[in-house]
PDB file of N, CA and C in Angstrom:
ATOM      1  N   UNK A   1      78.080  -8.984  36.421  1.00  0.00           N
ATOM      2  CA  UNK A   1      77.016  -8.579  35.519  1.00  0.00           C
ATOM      3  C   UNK A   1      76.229  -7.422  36.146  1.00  0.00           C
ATOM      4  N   UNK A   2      75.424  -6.082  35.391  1.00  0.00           N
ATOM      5  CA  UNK A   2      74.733  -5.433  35.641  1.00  0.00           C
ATOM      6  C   UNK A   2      73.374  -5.630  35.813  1.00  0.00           C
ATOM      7  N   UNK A   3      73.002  -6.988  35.373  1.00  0.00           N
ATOM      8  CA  UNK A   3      71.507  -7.058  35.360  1.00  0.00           C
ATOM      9  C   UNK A   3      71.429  -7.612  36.717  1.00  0.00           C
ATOM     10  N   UNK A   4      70.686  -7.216  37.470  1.00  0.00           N
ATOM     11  CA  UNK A   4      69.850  -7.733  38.934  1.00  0.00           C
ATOM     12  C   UNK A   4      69.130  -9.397  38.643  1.00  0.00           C
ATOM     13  N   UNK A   5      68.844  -9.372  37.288  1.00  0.00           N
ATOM     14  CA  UNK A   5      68.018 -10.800  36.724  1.00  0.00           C
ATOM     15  C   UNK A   5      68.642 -11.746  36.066  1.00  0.00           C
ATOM     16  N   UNK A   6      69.991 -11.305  35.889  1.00  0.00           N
ATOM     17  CA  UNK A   6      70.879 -12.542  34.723  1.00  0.00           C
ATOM     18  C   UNK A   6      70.587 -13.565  35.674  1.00  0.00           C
ATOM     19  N   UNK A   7      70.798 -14.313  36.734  1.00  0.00           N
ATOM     20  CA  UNK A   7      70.976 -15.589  37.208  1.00  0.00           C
ATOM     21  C   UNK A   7      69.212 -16.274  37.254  1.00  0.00           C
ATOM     22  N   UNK A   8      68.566 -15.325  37.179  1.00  0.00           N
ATOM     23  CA  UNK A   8      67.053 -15.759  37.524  1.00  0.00           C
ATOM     24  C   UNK A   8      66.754 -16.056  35.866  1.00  0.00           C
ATOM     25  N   UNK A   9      66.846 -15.140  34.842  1.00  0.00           N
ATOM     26  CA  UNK A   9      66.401 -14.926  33.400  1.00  0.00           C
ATOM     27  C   UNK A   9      65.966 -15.701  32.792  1.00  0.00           C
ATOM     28  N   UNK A  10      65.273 -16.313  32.159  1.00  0.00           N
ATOM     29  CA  UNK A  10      65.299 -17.134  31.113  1.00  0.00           C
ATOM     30  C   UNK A  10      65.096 -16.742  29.607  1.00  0.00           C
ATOM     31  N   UNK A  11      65.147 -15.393  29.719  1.00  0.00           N
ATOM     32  CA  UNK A  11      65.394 -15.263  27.842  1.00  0.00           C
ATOM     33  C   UNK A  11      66.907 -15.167  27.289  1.00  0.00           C
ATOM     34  N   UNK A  12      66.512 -16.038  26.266  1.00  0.00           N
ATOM     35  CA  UNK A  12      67.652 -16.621  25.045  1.00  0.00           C
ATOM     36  C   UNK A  12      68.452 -15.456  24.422  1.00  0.00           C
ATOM     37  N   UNK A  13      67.996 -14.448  24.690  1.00  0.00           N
ATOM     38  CA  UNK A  13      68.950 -13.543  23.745  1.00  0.00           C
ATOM     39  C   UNK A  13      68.852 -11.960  25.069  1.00  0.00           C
ATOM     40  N   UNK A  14      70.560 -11.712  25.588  1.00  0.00           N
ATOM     41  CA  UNK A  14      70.613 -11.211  27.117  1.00  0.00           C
ATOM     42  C   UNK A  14      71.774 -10.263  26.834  1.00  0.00           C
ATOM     43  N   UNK A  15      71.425  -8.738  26.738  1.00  0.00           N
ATOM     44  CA  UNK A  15      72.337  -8.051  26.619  1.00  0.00           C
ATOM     45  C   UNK A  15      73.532  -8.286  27.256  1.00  0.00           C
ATOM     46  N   UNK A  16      73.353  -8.443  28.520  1.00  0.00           N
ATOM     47  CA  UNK A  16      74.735  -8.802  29.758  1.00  0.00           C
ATOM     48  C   UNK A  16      75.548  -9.423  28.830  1.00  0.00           C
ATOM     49  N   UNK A  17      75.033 -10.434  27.958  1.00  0.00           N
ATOM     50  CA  UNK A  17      76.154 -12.077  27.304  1.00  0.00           C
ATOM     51  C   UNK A  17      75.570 -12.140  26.109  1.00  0.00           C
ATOM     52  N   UNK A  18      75.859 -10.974  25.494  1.00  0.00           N
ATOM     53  CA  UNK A  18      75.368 -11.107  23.983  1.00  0.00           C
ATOM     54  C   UNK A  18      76.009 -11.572  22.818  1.00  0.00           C
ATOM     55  N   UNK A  19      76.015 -12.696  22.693  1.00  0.00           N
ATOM     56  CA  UNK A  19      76.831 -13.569  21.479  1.00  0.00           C
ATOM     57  C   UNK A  19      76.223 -13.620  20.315  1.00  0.00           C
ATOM     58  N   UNK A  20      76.400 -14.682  19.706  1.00  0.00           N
ATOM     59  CA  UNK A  20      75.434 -15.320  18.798  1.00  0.00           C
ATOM     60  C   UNK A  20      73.885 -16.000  19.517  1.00  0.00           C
ATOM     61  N   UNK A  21      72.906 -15.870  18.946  1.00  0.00           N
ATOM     62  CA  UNK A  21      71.917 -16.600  19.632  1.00  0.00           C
ATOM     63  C   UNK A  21      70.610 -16.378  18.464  1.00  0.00           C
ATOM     64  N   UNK A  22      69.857 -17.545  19.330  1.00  0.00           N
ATOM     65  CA  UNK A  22      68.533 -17.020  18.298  1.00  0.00           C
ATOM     66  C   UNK A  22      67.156 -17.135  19.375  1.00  0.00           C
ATOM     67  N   UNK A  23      66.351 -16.595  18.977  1.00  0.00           N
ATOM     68  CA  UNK A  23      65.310 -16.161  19.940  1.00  0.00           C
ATOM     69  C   UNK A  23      63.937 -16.560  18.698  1.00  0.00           C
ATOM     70  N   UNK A  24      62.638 -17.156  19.524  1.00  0.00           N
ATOM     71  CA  UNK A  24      61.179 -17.457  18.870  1.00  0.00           C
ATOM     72  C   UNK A  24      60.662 -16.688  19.482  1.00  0.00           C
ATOM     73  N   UNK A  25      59.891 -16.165  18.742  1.00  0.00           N
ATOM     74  CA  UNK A  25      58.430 -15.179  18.948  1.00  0.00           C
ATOM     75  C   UNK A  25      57.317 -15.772  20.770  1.00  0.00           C
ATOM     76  N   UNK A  26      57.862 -16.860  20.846  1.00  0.00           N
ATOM     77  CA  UNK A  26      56.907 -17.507  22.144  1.00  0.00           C
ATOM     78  C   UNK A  26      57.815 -17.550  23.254  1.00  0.00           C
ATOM     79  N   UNK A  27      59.212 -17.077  22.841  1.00  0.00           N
ATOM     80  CA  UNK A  27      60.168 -17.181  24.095  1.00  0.00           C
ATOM     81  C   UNK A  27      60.395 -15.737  24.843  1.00  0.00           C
ATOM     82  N   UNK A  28      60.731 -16.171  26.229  1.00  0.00           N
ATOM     83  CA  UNK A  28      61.267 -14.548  26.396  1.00  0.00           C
ATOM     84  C   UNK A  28      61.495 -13.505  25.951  1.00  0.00           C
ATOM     85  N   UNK A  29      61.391 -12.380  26.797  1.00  0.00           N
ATOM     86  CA  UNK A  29      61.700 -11.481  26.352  1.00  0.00           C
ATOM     87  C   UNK A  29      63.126 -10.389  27.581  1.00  0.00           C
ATOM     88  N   UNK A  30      64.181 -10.076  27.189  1.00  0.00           N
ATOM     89  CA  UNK A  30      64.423  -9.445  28.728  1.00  0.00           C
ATOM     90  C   UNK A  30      64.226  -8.022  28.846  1.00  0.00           C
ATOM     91  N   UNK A  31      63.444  -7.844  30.099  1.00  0.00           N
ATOM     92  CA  UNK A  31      62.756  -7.058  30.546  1.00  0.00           C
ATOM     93  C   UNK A  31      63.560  -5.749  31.657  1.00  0.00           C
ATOM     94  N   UNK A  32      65.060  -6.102  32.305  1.00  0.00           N
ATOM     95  CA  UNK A  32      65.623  -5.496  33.397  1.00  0.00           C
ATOM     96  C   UNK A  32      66.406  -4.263  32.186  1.00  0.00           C
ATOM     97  N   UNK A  33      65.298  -3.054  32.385  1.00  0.00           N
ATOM     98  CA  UNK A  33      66.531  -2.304  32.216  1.00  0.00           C
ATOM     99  C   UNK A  33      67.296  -2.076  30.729  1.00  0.00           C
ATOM    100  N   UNK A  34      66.385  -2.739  29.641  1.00  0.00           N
ATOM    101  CA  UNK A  34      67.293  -2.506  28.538  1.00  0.00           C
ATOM    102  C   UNK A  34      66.383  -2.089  27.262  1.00  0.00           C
ATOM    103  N   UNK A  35      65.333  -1.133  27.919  1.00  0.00           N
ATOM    104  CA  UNK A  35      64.408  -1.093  26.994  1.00  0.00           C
ATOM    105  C   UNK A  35      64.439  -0.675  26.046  1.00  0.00           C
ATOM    106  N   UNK A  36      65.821   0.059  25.781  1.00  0.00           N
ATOM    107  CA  UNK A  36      65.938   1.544  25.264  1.00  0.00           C
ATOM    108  C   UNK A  36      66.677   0.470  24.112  1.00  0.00           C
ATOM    109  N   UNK A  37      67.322  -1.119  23.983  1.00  0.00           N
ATOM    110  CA  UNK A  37      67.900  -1.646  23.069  1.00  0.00           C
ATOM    111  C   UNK A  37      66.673  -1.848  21.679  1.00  0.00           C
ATOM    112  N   UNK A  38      67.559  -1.415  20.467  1.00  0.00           N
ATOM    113  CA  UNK A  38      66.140  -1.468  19.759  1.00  0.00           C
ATOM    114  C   UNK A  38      65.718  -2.910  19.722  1.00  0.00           C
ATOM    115  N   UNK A  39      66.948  -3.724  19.200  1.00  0.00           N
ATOM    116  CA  UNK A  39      66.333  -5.389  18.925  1.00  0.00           C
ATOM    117  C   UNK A  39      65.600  -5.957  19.706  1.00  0.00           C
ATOM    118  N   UNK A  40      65.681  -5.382  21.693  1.00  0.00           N
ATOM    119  CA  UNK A  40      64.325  -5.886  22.670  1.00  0.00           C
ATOM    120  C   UNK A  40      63.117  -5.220  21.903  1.00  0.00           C
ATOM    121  N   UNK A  41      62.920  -3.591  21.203  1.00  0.00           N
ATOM    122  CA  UNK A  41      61.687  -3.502  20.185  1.00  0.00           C
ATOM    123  C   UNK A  41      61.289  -3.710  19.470  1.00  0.00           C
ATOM    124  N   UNK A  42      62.054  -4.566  19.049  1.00  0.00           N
ATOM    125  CA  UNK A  42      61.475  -5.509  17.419  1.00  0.00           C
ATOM    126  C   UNK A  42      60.750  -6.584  18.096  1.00  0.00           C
ATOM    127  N   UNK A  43      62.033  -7.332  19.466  1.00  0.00           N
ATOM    128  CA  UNK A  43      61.260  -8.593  19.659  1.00  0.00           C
ATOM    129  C   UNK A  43      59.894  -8.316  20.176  1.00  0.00           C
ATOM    130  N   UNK A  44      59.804  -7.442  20.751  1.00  0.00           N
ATOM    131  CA  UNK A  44      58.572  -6.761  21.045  1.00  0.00           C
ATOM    132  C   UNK A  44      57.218  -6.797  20.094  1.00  0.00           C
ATOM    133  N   UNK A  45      57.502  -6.425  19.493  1.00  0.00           N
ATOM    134  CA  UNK A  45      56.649  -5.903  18.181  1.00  0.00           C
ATOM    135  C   UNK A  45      56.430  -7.522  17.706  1.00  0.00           C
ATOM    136  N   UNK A  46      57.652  -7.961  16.933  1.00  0.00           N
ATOM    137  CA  UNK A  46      57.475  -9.268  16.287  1.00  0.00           C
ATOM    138  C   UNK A  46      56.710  -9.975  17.415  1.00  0.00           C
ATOM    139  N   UNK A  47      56.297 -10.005  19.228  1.00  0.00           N
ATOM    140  CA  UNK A  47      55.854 -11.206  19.413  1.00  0.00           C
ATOM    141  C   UNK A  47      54.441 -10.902  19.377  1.00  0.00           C
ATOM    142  N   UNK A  48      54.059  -9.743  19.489  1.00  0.00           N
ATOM    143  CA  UNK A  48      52.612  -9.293  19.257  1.00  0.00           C
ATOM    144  C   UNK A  48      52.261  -9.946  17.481  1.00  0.00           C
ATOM    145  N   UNK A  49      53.146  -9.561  16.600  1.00  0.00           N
ATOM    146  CA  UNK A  49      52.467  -9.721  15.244  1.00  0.00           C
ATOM    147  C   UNK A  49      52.934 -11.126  14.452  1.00  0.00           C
ATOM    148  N   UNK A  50      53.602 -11.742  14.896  1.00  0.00           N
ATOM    149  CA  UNK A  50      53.935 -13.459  14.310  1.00  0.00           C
ATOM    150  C   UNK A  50      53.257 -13.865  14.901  1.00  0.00           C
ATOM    151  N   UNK A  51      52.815 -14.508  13.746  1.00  0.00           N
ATOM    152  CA  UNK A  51      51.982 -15.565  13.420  1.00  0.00           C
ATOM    153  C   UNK A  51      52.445 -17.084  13.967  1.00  0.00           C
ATOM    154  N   UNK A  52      53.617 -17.608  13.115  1.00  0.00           N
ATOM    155  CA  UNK A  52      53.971 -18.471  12.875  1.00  0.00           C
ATOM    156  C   UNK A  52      55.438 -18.432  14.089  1.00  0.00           C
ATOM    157  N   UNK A  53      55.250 -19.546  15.395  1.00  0.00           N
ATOM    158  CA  UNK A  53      56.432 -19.705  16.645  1.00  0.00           C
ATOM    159  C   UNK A  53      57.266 -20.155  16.326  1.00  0.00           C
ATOM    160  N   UNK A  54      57.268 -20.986  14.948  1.00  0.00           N
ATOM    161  CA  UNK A  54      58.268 -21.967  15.045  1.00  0.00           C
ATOM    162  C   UNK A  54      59.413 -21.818  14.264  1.00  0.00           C
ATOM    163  N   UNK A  55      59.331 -20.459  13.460  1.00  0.00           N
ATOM    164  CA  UNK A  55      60.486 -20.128  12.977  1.00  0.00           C
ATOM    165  C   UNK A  55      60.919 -18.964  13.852  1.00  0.00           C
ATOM    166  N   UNK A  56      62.451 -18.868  13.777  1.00  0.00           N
ATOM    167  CA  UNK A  56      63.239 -18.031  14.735  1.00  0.00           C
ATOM    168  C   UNK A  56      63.938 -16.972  14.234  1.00  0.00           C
ATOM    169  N   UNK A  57      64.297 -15.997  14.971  1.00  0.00           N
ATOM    170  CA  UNK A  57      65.178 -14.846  14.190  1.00  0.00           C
ATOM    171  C   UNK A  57      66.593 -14.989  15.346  1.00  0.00           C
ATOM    172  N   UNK A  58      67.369 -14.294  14.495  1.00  0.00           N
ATOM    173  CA  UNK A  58      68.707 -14.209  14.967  1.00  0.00           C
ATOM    174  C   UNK A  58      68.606 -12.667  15.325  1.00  0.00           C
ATOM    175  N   UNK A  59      70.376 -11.889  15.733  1.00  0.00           N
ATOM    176  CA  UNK A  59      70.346 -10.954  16.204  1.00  0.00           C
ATOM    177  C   UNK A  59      70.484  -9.837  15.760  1.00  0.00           C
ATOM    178  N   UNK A  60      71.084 -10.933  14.306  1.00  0.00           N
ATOM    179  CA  UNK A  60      71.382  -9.323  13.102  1.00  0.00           C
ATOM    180  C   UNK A  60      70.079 -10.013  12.742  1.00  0.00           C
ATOM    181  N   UNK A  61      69.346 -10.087  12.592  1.00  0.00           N
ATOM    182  CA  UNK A  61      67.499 -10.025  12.011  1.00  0.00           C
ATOM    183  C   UNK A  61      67.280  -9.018  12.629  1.00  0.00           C
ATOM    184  N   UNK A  62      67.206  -9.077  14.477  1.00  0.00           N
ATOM    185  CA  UNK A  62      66.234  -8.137  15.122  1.00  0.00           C
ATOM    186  C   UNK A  62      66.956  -6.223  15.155  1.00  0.00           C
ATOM    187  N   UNK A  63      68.039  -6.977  15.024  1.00  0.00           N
ATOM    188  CA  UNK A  63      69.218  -5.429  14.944  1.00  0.00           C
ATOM    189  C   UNK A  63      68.351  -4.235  13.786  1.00  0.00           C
ATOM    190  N   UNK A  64      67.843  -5.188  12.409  1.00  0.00           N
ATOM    191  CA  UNK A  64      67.735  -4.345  11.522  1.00  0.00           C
ATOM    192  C   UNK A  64      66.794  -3.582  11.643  1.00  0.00           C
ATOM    193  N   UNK A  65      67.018  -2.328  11.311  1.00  0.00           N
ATOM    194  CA  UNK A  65      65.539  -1.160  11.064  1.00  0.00           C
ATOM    195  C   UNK A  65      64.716  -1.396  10.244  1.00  0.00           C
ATOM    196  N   UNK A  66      63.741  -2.190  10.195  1.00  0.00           N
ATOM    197  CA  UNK A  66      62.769  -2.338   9.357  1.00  0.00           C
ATOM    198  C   UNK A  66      61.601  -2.808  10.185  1.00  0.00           C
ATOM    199  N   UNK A  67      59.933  -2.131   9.248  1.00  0.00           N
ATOM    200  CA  UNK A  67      59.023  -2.471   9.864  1.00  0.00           C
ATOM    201  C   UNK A  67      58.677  -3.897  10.201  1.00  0.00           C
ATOM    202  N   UNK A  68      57.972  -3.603  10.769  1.00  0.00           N
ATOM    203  CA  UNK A  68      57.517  -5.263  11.566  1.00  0.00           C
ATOM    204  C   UNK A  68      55.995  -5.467  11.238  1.00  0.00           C
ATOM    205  N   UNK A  69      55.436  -6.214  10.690  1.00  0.00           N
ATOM    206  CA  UNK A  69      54.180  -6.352   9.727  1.00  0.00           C
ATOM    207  C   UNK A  69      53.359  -7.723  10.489  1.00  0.00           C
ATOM    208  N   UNK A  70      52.363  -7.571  10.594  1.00  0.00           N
ATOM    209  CA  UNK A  70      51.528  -9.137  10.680  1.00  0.00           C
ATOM    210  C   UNK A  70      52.624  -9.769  10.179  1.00  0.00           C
ATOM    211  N   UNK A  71      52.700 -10.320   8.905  1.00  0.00           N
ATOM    212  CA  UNK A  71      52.914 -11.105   8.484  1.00  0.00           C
ATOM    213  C   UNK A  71      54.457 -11.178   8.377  1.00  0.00           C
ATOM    214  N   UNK A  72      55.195 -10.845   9.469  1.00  0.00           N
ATOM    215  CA  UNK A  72      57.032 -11.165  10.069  1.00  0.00           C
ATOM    216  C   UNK A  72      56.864 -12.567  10.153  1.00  0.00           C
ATOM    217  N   UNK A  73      57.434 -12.872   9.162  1.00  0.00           N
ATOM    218  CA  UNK A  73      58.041 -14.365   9.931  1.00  0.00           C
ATOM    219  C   UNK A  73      59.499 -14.307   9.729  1.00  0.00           C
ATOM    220  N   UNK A  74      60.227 -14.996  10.989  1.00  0.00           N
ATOM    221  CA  UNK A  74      61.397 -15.776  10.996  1.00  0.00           C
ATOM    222  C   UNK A  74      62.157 -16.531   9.769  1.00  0.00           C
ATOM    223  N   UNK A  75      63.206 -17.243  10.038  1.00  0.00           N
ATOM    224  CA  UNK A  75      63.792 -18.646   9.185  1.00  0.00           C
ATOM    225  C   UNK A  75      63.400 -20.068   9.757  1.00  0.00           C
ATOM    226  N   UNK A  76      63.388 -20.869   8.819  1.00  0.00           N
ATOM    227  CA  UNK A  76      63.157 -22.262   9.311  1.00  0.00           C
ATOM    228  C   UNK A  76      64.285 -23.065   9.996  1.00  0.00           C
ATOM    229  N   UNK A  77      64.466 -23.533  10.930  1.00  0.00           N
ATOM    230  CA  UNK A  77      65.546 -24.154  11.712  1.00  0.00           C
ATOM    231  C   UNK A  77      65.563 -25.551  10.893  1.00  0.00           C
ATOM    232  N   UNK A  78      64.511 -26.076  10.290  1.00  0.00           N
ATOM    233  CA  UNK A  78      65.170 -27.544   9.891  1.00  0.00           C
ATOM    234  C   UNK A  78      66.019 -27.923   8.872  1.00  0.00           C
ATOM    235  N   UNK A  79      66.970 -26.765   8.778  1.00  0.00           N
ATOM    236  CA  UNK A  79      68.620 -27.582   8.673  1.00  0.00           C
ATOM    237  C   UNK A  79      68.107 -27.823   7.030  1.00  0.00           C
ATOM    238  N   UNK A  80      67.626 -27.695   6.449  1.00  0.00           N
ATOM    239  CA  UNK A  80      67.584 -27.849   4.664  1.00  0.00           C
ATOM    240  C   UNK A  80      68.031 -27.094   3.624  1.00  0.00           C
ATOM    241  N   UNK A  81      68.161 -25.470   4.347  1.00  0.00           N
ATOM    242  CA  UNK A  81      68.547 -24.675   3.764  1.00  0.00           C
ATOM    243  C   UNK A  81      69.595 -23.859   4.576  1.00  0.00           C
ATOM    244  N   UNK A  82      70.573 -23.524   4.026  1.00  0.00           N
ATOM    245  CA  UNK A  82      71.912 -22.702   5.018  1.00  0.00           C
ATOM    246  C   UNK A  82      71.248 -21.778   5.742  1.00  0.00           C
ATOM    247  N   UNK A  83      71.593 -21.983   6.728  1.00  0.00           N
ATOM    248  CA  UNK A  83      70.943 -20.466   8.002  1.00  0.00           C
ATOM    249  C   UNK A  83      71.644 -19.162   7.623  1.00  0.00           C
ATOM    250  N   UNK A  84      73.076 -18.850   6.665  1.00  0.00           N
ATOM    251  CA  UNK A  84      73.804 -18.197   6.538  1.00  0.00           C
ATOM    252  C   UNK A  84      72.651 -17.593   5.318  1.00  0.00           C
ATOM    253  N   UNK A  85      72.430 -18.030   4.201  1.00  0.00           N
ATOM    254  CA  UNK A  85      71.720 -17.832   2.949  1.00  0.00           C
ATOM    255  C   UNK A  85      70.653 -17.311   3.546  1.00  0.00           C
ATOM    256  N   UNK A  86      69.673 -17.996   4.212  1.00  0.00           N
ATOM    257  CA  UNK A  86      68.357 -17.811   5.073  1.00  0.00           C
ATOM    258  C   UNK A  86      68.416 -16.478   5.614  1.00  0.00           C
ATOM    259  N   UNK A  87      69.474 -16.015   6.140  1.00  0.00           N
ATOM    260  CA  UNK A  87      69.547 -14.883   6.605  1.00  0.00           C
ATOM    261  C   UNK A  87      69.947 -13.354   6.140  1.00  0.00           C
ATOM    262  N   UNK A  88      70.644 -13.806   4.537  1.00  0.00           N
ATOM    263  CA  UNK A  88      70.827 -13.428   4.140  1.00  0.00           C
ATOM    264  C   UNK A  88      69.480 -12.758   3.265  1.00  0.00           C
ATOM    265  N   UNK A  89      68.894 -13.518   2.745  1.00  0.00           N
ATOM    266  CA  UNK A  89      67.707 -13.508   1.638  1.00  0.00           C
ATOM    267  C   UNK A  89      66.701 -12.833   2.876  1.00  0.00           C
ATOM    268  N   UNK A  90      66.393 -12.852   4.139  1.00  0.00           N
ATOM    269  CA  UNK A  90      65.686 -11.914   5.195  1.00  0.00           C
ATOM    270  C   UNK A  90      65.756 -10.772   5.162  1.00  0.00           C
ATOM    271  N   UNK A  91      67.322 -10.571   5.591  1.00  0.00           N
ATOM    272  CA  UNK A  91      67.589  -9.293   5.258  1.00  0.00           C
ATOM    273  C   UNK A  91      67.325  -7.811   3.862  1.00  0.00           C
ATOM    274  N   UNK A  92      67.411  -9.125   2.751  1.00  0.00           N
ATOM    275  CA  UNK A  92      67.791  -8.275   1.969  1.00  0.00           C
ATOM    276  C   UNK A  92      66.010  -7.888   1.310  1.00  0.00           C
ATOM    277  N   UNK A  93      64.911  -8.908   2.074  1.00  0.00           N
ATOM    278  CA  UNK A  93      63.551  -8.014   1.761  1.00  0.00           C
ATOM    279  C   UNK A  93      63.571  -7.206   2.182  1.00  0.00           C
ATOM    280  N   UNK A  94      63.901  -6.837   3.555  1.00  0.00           N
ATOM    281  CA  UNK A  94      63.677  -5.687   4.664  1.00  0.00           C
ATOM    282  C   UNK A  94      64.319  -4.549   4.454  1.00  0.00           C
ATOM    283  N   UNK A  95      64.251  -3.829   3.816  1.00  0.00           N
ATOM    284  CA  UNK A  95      65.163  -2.691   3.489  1.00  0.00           C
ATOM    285  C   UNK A  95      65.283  -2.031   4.664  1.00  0.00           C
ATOM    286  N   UNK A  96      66.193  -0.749   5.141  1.00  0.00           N
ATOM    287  CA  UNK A  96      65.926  -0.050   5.810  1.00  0.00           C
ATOM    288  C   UNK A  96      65.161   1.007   6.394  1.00  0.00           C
ATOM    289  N   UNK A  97      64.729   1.366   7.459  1.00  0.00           N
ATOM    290  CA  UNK A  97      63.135   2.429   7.347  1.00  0.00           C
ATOM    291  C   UNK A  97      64.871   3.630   7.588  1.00  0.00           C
ATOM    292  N   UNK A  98      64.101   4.539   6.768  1.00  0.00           N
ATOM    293  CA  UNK A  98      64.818   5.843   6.790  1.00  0.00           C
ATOM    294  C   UNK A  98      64.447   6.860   7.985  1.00  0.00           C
ATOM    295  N   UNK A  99      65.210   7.305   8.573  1.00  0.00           N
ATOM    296  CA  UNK A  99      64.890   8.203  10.107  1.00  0.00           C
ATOM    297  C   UNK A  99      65.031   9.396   9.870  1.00  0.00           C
ATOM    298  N   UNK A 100      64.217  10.118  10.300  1.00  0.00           N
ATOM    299  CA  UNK A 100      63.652  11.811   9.986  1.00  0.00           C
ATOM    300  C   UNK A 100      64.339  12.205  10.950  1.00  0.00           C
ATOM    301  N   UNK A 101      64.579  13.379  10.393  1.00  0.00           N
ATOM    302  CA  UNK A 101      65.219  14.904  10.884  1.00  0.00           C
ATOM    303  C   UNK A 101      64.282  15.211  11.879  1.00  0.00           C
ATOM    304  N   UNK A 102      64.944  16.103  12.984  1.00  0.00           N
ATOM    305  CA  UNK A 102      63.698  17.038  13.360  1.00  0.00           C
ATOM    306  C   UNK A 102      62.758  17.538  12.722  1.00  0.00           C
ATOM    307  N   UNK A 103      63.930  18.102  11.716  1.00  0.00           N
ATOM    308  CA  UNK A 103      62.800  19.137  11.107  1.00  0.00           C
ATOM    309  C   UNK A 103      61.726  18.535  10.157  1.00  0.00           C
ATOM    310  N   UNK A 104      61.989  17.452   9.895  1.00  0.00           N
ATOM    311  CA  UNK A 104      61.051  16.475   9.373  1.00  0.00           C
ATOM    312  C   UNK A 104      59.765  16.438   9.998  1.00  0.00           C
ATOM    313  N   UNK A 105      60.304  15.765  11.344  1.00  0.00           N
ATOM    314  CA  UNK A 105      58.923  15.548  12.208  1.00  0.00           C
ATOM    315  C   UNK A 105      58.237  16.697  12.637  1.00  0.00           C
ATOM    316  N   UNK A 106      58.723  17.740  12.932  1.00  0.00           N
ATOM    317  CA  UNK A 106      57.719  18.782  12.894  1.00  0.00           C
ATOM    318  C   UNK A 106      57.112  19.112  12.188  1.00  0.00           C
ATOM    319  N   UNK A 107      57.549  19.284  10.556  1.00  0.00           N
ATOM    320  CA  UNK A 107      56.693  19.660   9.683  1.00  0.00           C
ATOM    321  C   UNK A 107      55.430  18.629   9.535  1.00  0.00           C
ATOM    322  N   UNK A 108      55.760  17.780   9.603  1.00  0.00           N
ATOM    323  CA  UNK A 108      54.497  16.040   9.382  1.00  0.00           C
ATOM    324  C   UNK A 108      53.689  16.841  11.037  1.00  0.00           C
ATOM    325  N   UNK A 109      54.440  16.956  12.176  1.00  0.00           N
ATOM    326  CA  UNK A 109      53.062  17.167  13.109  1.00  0.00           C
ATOM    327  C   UNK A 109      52.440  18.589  12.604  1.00  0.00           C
ATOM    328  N   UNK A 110      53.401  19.606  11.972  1.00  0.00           N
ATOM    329  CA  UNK A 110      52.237  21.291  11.509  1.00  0.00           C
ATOM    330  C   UNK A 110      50.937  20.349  10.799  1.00  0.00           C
ATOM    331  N   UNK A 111      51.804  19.744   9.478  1.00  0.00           N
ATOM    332  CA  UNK A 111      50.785  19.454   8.650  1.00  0.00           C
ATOM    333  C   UNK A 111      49.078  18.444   9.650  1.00  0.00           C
ATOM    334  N   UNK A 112      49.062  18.097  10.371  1.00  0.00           N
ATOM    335  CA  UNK A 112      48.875  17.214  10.868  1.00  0.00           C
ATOM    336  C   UNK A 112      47.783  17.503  12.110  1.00  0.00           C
ATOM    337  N   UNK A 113      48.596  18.721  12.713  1.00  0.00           N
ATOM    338  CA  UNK A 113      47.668  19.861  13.398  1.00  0.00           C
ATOM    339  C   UNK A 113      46.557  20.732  12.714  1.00  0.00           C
ATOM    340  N   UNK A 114      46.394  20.868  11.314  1.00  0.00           N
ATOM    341  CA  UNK A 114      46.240  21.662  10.575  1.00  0.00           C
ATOM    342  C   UNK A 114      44.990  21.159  10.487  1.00  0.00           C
ATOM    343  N   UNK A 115      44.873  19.939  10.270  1.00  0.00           N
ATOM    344  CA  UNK A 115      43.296  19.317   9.758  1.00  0.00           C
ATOM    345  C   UNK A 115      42.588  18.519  10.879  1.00  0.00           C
TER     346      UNK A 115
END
């Protein structure tokens, strides 16, 4: 393994051994080296703005480009409703955030400088 921390680690979701997994807003985070992965910036984001610990996200949750709001919550783990469906119906609020051009972002900072 490349990480210096896999044997020490304790977060649930570890680039080194990235399978299936699911990760809560109150659990780890891994920190060696992989900052640049976006889904460590969602979990990021999501643990500052959830509310609610006890529902969990998976990896295609945190994978997706979409904003992260106060009010992110997870799926419910108690098994009543398919985790497959659950994840499905997540996804499909979250649309994708659309990513600017350069030339995009410069024009938004002219405009921006201006006033």
């Amino acid at each position: 393994m490349n990480c210096p921390s896999y044997q020490s680690c304790s977060a649930p979701l570890c680039p080194e051994d990235l399978t299936e997994g699911i990760w809560y807003p109150d659990e780890e985070i891994c920190g060696a080296n992989n900052k640049n992965q976006k889904w460590i910036k969602q979990q990021r984001k999501i643990k500052k703005k959830a509310k609610s610990r006890e529902l969990y996200f998976t990896l295609a949750m945190l994978e997706r480009n979409s904003k992260i709001l106060v009010g992110t919550k997870g799926i419910n783990p108690d098994g009543q409703v398919d985790e497959k469906q659950q994840i499905k119906n997540w996804l499909a609020k979250r649309p994708l955030r659309k990513e600017m051009t350069q030339a995009q972002k410069q024009e938004i900072s002219k405009r921006l400088n201006k006033n």
